[in-house]
Protein backbone atom coordinates (compact mmCIF):
# COMPACT_ATOMS: atom_id res chain seq x y z
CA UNK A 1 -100.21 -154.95 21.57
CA UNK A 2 -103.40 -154.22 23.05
CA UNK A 3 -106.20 -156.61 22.26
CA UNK A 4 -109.94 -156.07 23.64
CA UNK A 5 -111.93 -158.16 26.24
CA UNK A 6 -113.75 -160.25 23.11
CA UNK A 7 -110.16 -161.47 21.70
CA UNK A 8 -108.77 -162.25 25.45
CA UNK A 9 -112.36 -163.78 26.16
CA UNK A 10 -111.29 -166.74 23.61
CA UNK A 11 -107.60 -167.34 23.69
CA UNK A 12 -105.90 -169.08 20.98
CA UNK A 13 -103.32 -171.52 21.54
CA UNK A 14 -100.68 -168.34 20.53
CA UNK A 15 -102.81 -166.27 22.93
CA UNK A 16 -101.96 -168.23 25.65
CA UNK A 17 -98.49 -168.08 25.51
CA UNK A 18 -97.47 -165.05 23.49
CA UNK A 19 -97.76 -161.16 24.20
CA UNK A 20 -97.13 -159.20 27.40
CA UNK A 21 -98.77 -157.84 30.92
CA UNK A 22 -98.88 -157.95 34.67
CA UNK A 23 -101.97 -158.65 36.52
CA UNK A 24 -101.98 -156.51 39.78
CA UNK A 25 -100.76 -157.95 43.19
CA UNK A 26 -101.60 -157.87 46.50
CA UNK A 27 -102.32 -159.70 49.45
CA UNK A 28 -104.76 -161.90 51.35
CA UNK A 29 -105.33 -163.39 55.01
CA UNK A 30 -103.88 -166.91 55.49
CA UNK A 31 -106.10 -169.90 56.55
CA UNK A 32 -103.86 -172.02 58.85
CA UNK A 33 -104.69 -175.56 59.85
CA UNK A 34 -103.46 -179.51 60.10
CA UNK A 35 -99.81 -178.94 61.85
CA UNK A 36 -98.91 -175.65 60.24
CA UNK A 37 -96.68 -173.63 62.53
CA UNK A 38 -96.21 -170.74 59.99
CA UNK A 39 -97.69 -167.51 61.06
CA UNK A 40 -99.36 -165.74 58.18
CA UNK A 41 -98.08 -165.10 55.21
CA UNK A 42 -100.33 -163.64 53.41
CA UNK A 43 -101.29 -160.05 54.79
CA UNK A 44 -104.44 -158.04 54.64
CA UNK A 45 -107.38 -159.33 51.88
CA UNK A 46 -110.43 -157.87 51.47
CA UNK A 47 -113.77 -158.21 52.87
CA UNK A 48 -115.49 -161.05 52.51
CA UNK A 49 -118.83 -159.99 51.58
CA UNK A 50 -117.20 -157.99 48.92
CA UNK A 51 -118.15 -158.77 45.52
CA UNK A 52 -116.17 -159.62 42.61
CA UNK A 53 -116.04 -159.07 38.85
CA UNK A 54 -115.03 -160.78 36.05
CA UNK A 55 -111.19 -160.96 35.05
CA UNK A 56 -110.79 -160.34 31.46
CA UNK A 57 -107.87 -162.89 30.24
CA UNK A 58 -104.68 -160.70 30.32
CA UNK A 59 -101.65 -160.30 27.52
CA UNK A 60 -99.41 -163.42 28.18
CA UNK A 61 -95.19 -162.69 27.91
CA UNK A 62 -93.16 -164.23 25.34
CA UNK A 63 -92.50 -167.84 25.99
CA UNK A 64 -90.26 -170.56 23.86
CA UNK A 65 -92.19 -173.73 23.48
CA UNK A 66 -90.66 -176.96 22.85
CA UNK A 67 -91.36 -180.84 22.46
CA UNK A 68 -89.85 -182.47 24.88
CA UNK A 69 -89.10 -186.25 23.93
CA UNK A 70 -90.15 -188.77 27.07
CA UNK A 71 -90.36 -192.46 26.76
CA UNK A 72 -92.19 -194.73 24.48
CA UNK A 73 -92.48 -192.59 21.70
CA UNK A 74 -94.23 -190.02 23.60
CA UNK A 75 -93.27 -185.72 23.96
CA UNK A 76 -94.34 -182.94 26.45
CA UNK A 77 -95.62 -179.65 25.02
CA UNK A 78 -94.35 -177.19 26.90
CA UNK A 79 -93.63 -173.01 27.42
CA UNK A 80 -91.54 -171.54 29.72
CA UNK A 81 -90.92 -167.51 30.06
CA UNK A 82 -86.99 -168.03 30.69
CA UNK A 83 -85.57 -165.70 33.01
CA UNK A 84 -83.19 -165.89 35.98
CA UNK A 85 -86.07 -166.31 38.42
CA UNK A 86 -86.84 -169.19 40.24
CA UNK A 87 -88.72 -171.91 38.28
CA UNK A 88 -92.28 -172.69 38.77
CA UNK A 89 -93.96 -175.43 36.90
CA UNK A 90 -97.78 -175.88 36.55
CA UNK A 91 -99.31 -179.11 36.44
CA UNK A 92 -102.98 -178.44 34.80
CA UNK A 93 -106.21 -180.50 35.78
CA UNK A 94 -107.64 -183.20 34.06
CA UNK A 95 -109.90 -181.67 31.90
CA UNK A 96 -107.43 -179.31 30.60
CA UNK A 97 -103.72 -178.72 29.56
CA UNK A 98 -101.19 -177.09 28.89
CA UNK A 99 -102.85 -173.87 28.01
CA UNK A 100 -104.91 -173.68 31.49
CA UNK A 101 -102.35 -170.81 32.73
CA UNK A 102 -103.48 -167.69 31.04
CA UNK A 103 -104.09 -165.83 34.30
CA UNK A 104 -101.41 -167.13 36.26
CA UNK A 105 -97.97 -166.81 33.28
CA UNK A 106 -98.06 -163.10 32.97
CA UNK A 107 -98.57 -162.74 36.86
CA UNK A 108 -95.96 -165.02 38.05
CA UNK A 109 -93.52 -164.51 35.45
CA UNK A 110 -94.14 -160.39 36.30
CA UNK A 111 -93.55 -161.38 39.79
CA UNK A 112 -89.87 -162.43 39.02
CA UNK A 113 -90.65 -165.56 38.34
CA UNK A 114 -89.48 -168.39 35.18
CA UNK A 115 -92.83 -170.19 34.80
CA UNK A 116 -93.31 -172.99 33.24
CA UNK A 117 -96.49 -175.02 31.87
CA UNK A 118 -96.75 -178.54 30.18
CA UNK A 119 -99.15 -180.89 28.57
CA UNK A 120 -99.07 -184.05 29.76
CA UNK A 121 -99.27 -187.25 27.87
CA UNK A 122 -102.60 -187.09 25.50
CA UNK A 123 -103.36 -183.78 26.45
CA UNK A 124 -103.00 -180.62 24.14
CA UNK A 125 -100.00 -180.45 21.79
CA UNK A 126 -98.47 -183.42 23.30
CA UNK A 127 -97.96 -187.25 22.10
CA UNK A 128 -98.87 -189.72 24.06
CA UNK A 129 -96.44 -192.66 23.02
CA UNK A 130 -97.19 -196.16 23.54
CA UNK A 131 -98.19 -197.11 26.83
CA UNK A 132 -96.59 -200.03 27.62
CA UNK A 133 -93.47 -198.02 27.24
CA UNK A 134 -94.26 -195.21 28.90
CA UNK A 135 -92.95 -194.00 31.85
CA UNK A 136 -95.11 -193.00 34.87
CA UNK A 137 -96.32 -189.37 35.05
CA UNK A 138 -94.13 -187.86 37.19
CA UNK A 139 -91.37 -189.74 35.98
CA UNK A 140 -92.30 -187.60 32.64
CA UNK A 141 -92.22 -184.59 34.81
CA UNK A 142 -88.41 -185.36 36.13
CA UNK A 143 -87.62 -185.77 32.59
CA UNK A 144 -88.62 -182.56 31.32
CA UNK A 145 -87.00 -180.82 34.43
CA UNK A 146 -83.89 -182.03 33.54
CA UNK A 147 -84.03 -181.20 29.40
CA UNK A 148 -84.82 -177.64 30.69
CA UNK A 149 -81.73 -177.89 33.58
CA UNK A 150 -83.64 -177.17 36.25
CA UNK A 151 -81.87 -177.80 39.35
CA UNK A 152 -85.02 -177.02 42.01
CA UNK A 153 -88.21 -175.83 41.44
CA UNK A 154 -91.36 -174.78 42.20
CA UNK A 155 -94.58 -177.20 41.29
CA UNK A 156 -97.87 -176.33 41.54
CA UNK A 157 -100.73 -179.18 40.65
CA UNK A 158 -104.27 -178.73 39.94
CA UNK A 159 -106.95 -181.22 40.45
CA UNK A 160 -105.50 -184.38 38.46
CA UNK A 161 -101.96 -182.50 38.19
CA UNK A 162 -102.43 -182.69 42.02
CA UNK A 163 -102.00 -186.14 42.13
CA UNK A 164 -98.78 -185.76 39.87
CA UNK A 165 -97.77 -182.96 41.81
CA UNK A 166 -97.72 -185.05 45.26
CA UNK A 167 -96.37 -188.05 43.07
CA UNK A 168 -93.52 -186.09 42.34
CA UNK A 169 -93.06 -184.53 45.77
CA UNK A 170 -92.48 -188.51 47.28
CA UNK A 171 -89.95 -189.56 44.59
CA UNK A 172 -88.21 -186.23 43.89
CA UNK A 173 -88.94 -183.79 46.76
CA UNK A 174 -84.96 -182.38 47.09
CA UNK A 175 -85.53 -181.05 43.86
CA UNK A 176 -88.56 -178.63 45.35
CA UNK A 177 -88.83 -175.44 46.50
CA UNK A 178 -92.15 -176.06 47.96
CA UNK A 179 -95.10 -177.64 46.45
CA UNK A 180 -99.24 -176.42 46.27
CA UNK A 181 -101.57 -178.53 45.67
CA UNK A 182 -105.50 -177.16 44.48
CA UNK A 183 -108.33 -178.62 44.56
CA UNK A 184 -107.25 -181.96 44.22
CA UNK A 185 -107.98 -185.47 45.77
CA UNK A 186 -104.13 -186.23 46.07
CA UNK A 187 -104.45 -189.64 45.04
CA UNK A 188 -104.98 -190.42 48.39
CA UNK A 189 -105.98 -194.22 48.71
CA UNK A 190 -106.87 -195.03 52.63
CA UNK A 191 -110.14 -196.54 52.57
CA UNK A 192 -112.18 -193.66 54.97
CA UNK A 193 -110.46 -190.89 52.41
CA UNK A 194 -112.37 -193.20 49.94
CA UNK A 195 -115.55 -194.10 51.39
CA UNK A 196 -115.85 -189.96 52.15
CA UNK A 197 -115.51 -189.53 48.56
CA UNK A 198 -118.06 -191.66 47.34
CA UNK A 199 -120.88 -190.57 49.83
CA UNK A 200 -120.35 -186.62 48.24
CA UNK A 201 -120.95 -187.28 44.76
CA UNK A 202 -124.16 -188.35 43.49
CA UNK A 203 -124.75 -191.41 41.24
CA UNK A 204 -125.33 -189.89 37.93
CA UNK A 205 -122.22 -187.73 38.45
CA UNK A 206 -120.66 -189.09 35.09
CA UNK A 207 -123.29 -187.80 33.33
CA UNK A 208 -123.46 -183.75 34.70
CA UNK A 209 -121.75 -181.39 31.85
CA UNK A 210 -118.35 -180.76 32.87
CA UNK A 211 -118.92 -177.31 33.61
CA UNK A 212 -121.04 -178.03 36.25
CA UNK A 213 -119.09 -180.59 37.63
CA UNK A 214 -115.73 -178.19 37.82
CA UNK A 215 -117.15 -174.42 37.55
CA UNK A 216 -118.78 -173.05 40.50
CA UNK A 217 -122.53 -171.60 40.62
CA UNK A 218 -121.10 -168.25 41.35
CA UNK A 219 -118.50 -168.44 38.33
CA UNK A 220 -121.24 -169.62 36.11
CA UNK A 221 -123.59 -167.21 36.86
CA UNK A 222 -120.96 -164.16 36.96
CA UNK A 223 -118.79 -164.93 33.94
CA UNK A 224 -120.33 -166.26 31.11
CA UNK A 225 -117.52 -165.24 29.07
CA UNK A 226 -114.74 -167.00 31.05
CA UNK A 227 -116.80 -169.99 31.07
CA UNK A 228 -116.77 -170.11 27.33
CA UNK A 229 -113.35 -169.61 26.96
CA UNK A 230 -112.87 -172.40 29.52
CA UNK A 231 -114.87 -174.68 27.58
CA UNK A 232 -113.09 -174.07 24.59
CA UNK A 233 -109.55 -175.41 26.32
CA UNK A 234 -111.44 -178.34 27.78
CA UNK A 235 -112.84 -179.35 24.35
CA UNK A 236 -109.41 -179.57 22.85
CA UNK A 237 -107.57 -180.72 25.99
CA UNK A 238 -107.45 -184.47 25.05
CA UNK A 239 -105.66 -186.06 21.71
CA UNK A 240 -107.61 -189.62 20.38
CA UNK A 241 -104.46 -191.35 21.62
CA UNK A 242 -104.88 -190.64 25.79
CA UNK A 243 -104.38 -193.04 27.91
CA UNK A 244 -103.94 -193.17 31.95
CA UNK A 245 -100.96 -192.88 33.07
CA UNK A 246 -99.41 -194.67 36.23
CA UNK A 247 -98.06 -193.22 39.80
CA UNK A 248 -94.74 -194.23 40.89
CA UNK A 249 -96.83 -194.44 43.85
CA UNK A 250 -99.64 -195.65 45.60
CA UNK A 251 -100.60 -192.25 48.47
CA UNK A 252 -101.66 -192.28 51.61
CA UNK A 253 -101.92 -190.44 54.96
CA UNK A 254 -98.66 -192.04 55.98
CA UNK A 255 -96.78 -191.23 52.77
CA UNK A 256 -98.15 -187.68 52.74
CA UNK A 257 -96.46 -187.36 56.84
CA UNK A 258 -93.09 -187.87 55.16
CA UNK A 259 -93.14 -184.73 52.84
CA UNK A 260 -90.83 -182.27 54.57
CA UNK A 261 -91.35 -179.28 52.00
CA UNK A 262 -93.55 -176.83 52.64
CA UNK A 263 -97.08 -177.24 50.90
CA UNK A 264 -99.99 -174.89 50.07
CA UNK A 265 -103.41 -176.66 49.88
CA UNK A 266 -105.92 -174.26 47.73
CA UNK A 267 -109.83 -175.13 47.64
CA UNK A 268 -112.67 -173.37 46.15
CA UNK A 269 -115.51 -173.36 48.87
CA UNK A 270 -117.79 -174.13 46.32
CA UNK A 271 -115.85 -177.22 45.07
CA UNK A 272 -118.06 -180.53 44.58
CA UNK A 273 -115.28 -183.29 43.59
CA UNK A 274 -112.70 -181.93 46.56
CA UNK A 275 -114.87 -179.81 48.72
CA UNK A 276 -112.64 -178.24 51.74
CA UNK A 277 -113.40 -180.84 54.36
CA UNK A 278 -111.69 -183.24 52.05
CA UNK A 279 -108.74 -181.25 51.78
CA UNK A 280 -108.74 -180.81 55.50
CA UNK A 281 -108.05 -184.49 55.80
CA UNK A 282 -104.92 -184.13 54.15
CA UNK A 283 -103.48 -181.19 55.33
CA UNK A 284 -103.15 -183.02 59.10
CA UNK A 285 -101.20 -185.50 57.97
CA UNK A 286 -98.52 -182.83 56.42
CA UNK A 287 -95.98 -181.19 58.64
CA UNK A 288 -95.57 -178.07 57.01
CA UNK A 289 -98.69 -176.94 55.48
CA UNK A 290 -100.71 -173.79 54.71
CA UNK A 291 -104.39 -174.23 53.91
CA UNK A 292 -106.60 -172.00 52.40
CA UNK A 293 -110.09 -171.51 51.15
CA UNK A 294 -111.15 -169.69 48.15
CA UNK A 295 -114.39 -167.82 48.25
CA UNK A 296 -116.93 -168.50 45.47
CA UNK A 297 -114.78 -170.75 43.23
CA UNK A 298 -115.67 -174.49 42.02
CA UNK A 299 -113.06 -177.08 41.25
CA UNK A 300 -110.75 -174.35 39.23
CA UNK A 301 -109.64 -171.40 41.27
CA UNK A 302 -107.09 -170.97 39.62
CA UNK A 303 -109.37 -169.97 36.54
CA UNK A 304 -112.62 -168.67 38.16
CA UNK A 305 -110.72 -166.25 41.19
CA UNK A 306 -107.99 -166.19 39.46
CA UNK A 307 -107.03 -162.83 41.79
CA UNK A 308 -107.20 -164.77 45.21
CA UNK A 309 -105.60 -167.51 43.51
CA UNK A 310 -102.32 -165.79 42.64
CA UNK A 311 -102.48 -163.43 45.34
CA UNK A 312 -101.70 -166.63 47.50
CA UNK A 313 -99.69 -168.68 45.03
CA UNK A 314 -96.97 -165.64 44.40
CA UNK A 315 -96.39 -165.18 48.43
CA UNK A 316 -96.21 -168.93 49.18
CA UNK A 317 -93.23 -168.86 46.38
CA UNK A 318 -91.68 -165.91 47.67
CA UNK A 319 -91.45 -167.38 50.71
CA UNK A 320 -91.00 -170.99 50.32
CA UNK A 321 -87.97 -170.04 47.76
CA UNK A 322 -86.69 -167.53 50.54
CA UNK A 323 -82.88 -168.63 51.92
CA UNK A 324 -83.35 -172.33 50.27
């Protein structure tokens, strides 16, 4: 069923995962650094003084959901398209959850694809258990792989889901396809990655609105739509019973050097908590690696160029899934 720009503007929790359509694909020229030896991937984009327009949020498929019981009381809201495709699970950011993925389920799953998104503990339509029972967050993640039977998989982390993403890569990482990583800090803990971080972001950084902090100028000033309907999944993203959850690990450079999947850093060159030089830190100390830049986004690429975004993400997974 069709619905108009004003209904997809402010998607519902059923909006987000129910309904049907396919977001066009094409491709985009690959930004190779750190110790990639990969030629590009990623074809012919366009221009980069070309201008872009807002995305209205498109039909989702059909999805089951499910509460997925994890330790200490806790359980994972999740949706997953089915299929025989490949799995690819989405890991949303810190200031949102499970229902982050409108522009990237219909896409992906389109693409051939099973896709796959989750709260995690505290977030949207999940329980967060007692903590001193809990397990850590990408422990959480390996549990819900296997209730679904997922033998391997694609994971894909965003901003705090980045730091579960790579948490998951260390302790689990013959269960991946390949892992991306946007706009995310890594949880990387060596003290110049650290000191870096601090000297970028101002002192009364706490107390900017969120949308400033995350959404880029361009974004904010193109699509005042999208940035409504973002704010509306932020201001629901976290339950009263949150808490932090632990890393089976503590990252660093050297950690990140014995990842041997391939990985896909994404960055919005706009980005103000992991701008790209950031991210270029990382990607040398990963063997395989693709890194890439996305024009006038923030800290969410995946939501404000949501085109470049998935242009890149669907050809990393074609490829990384390719004969493995």
């Amino acid at each position: 069923m069709q619905r108009d720009q004003a209904d997809q503007r402010n998607p519902s929790r059923r909006a987000v995962v129910g309904g049907a359509a396919l977001a066009g694909l094409t491709s985009l020229t690959a930004l190779n650094t750190g110790n990639a030896t990969a030629a590009s991937r990623s074809g012919a984009g366009a221009s980069a003084d070309a201008p872009w327009t807002p995305v209205p949020l498109p039909q989702q498929v059909a999805v089951t959901e499910y509460q997925i019981p994890v330790a200490g009381g806790g359980s994972l809201w999740a949706w997953d398209t089915g299929g025989d495709g490949q799995p690819v699970i989405l890991l949303h950011p810190g200031s949102g959850s499970g229902e982050s993925w409108p522009y990237q389920q219909p896409v992906f799953s389109g693409a051939g694809f099973r896709v796959i998104g989750y709260s995690r503990r505290g977030a949207y339509g999940s329980v967060a258990g007692t903590r001193t029972e809990s397990d850590t967050a990408s422990g959480d993640l390996n549990t819900l792989a296997d209730h679904l039977g997922l033998d391997r998989f694609h994971l894909s982390g965003s901003a705090a889901g980045g730091y579960v993403a790579v948490d998951y890569a260390l302790s689990y990482g013959d269960r991946l396809y390949g892992l991306t990583v946007s706009s995310s800090k890594m949880g990387v803990t060596d003290a110049e990655y650290a000191e870096l971080e601090q000297l970028l972001l101002p002192d009364p950084w706490d107390d900017m609105p969120v949308d400033f902090k995350e959404l880029g100028p361009s974004y904010r000033g193109g699509d005042r739509d999208g940035v409504a309907a973002w704010l509306e999944i932020n201001a629901r993203a976290r339950t009263a019973d949150a808490f932090p959850q632990s890393l089976a690990h503590t990252t660093t450079w050297a950690l990140l050097e014995t990842l041997t999947m391939p990985v896909q850093l994404l960055v919005g060159d706009g980005d103000l908590y992991s701008p790209p030089s950031l991210m270029r830190l990382n990607a040398q100390h990963i063997q395989d690696v693709e890194f890439h830049v996305i024009r006038e986004s923030g800290h969410n690429p995946h939501w404000e160029q949501s085109v470049q975004w998935n242009r890149l993400m669907v050809n990393f997974l074609r490829w990384s899934g390719r004969s493995r």
